[in-house]
Every structure is written in C-alpha cells, then in structure tokens.
C-alpha atoms as a PDB file:
ATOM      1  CA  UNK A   1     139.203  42.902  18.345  1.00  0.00           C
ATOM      2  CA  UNK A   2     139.431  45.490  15.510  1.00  0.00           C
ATOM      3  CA  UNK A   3     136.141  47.026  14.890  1.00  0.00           C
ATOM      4  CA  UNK A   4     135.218  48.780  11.935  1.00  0.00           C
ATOM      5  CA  UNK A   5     131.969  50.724  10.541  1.00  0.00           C
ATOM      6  CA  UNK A   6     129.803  50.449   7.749  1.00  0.00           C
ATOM      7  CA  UNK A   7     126.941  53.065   7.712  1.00  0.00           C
ATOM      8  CA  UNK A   8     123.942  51.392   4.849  1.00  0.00           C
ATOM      9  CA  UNK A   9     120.610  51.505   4.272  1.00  0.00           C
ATOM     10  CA  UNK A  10     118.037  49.656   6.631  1.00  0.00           C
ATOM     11  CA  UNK A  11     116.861  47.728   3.825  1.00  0.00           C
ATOM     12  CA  UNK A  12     119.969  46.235   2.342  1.00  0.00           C
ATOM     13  CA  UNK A  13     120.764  45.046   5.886  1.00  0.00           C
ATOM     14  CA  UNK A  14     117.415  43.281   6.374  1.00  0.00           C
ATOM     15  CA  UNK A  15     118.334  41.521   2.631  1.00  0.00           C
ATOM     16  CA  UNK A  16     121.920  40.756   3.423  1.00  0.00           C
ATOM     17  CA  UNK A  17     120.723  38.789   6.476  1.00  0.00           C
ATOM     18  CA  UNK A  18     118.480  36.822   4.367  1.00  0.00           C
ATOM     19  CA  UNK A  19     121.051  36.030   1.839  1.00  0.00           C
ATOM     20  CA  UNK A  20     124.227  35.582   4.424  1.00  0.00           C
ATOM     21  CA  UNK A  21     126.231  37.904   2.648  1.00  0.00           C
ATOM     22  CA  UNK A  22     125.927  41.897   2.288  1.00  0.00           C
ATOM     23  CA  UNK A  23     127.350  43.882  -0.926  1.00  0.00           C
ATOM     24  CA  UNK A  24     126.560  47.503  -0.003  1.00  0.00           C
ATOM     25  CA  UNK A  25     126.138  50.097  -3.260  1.00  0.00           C
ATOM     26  CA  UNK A  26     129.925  49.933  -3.833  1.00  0.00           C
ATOM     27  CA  UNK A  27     131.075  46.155  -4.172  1.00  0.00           C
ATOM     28  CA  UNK A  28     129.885  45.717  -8.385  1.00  0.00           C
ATOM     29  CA  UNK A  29     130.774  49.606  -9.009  1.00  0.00           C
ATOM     30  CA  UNK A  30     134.188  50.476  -7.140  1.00  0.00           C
ATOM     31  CA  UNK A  31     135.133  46.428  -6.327  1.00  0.00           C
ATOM     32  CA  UNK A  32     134.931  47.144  -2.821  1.00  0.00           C
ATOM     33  CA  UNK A  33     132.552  48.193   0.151  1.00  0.00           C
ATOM     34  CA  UNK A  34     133.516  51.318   2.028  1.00  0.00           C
ATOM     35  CA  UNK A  35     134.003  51.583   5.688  1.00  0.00           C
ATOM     36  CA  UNK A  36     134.851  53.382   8.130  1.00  0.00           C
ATOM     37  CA  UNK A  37     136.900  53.812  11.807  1.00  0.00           C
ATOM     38  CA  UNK A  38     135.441  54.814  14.978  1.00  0.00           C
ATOM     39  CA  UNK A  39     136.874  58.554  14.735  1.00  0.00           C
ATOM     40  CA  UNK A  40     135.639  58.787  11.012  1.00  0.00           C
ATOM     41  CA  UNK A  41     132.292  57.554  11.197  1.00  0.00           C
ATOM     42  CA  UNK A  42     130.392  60.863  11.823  1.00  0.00           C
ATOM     43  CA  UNK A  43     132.575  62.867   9.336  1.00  0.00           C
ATOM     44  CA  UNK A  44     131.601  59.876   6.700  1.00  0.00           C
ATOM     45  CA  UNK A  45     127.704  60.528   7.559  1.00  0.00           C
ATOM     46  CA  UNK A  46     127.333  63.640   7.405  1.00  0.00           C
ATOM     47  CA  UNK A  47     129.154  63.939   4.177  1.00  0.00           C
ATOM     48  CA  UNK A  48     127.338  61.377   2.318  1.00  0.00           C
ATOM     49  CA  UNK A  49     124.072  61.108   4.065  1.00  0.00           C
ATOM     50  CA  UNK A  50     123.342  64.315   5.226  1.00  0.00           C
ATOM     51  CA  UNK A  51     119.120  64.113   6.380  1.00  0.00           C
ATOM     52  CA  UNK A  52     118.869  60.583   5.362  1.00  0.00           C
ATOM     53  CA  UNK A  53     116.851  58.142   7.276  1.00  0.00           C
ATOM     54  CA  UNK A  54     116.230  54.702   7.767  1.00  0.00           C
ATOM     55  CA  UNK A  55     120.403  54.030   8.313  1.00  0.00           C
ATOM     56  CA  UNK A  56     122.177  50.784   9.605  1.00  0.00           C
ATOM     57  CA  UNK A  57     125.639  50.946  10.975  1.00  0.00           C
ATOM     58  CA  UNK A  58     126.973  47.737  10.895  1.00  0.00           C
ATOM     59  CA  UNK A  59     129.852  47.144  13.792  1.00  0.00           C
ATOM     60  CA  UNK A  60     131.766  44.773  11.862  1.00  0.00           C
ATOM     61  CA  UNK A  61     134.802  42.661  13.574  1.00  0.00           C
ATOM     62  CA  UNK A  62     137.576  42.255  11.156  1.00  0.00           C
ATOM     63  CA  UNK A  63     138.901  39.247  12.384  1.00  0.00           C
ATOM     64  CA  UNK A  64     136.006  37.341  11.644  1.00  0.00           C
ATOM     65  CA  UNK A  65     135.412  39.376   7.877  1.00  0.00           C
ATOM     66  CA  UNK A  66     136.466  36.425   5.074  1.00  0.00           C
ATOM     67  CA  UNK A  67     137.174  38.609   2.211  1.00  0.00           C
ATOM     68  CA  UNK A  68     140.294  40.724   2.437  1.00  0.00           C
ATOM     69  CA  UNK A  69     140.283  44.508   4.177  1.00  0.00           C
ATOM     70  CA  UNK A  70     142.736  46.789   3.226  1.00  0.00           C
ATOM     71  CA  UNK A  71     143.244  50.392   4.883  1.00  0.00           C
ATOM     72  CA  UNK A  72     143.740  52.609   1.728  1.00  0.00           C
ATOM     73  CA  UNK A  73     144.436  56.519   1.479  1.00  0.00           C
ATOM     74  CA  UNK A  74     141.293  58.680   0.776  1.00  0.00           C
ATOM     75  CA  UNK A  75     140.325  62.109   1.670  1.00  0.00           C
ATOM     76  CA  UNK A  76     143.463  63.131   3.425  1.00  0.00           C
ATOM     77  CA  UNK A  77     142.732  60.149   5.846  1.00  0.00           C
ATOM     78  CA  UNK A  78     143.322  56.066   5.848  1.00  0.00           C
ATOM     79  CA  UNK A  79     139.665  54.048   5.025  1.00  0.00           C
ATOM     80  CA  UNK A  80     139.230  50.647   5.704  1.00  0.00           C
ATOM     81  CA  UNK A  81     137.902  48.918   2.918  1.00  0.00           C
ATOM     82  CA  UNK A  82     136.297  45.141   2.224  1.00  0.00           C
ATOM     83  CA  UNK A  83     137.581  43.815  -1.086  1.00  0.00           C
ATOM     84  CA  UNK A  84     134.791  41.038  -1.397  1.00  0.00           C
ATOM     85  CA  UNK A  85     131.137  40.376  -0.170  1.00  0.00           C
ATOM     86  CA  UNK A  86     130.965  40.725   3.974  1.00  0.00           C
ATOM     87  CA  UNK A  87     129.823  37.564   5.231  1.00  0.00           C
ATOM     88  CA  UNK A  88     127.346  38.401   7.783  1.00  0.00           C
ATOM     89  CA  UNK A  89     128.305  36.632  10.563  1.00  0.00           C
ATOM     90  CA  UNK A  90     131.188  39.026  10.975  1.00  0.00           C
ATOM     91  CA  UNK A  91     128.840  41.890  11.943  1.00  0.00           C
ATOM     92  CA  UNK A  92     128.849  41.895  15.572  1.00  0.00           C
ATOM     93  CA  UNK A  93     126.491  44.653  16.548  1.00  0.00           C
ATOM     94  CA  UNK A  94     124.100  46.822  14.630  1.00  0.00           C
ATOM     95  CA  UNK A  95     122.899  50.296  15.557  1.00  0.00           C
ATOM     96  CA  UNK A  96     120.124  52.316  14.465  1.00  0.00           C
ATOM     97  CA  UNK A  97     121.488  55.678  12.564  1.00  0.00           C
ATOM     98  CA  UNK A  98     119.175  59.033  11.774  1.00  0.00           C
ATOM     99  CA  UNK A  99     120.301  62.424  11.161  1.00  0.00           C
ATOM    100  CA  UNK A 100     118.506  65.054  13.458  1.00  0.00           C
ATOM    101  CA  UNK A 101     116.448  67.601  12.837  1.00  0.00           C
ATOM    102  CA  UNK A 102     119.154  69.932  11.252  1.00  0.00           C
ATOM    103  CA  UNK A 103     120.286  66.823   8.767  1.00  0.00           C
ATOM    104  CA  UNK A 104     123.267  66.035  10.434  1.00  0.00           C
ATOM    105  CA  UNK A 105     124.634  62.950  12.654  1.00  0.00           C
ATOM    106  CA  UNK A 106     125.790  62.987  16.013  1.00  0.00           C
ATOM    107  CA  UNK A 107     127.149  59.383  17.147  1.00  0.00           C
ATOM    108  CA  UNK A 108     124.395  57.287  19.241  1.00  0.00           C
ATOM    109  CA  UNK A 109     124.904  56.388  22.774  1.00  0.00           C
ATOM    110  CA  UNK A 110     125.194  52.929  21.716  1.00  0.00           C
ATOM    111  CA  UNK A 111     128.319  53.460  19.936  1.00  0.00           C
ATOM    112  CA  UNK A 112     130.040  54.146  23.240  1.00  0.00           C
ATOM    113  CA  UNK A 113     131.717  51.245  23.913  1.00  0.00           C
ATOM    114  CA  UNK A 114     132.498  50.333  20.211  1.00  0.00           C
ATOM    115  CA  UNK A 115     136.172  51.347  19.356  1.00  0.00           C
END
C-alpha cells in the first residue's frame, strides 16, 4: 500500500465527508491538491502552517485514489500530487494535527506506523 499525506483544515474534512469528495484550497486554483510523503510531512507543516490549529492529516491510500497522482518536482524534492477531486473513501486513516506551543509540528504518535 502506498500511503500518502494531505495536511487540511478540520473543517473542510468534516464537509468533504458529507459531500464524498474533498477539493482542498488548491484543486480550482493550481488544478491539483498537494500532498505529501511520510519524510516530508513535517517540513510541509511547518512551512505552511506554522501555529495553526484545528489541522486534519488525511492518510490517503493511493491505490484506492480515482483521480490520477503524479509525483512532480518542487522545492528541491518530488511531491505527490492529486490531479482531480479525492474521493473519500480512499482516505484510510485520519489524525489530529496542532502545532505546539512554539508554532511548530512535531509528527504525532499515531503516525508511527503510517509509511
């Protein structure tokens, strides 16, 4: 199983589930939603959501994702990235995210056996 990460806000999550299909902030702007590997996740948070609350990662198996992924160059580094809505049923575990008291991420204990 390939697992990949998608860090969002607790709110979009709760409305994806309704609607069967999440979109992220990315899909209408940049055509895609951005994700992330195992080894990238905290560099990912803590550049882009540095203090935030309220966070979702969404443990997402890509054999079960119906809209294409594609691992493209960015940052020095390969991203995985869903061209398409993610169907929800293709999220496999989700994990409460917060940055500490300094603003910064450290992974939870419950990411320990997702790789």
């Amino acid at each position: 199983m390939n697992i990949i990460l998608h860090i969002t806000q607790r709110q979009q999550w709760e409305e994806a589930k309704l609607s069967q299909a999440y979109r992220g902030d990315t899909l209408d702007t940049e055509g895609f939603i951005h994700c992330s590997t195992y080894q990238q996740l905290i560099k990912v948070a803590n550049k882009f959501f540095f203090g935030q609350k309220e966070l979702m990662i969404l443990c997402i198996d890509c054999d079960r994702v119906q809209s294409e992924v594609k691992y493209e160059d960015a940052d020095g580094d390969r991203f995985p990235h869903i061209y398409g809505a993610l169907n929800v049923d293709a999220v496999i575990k989700v994990i409460e995210f917060e940055s500490g008291e300094n603003g910064k991420f450290e992974l939870p204990g419950e990411m320990s056996n997702v790789k």
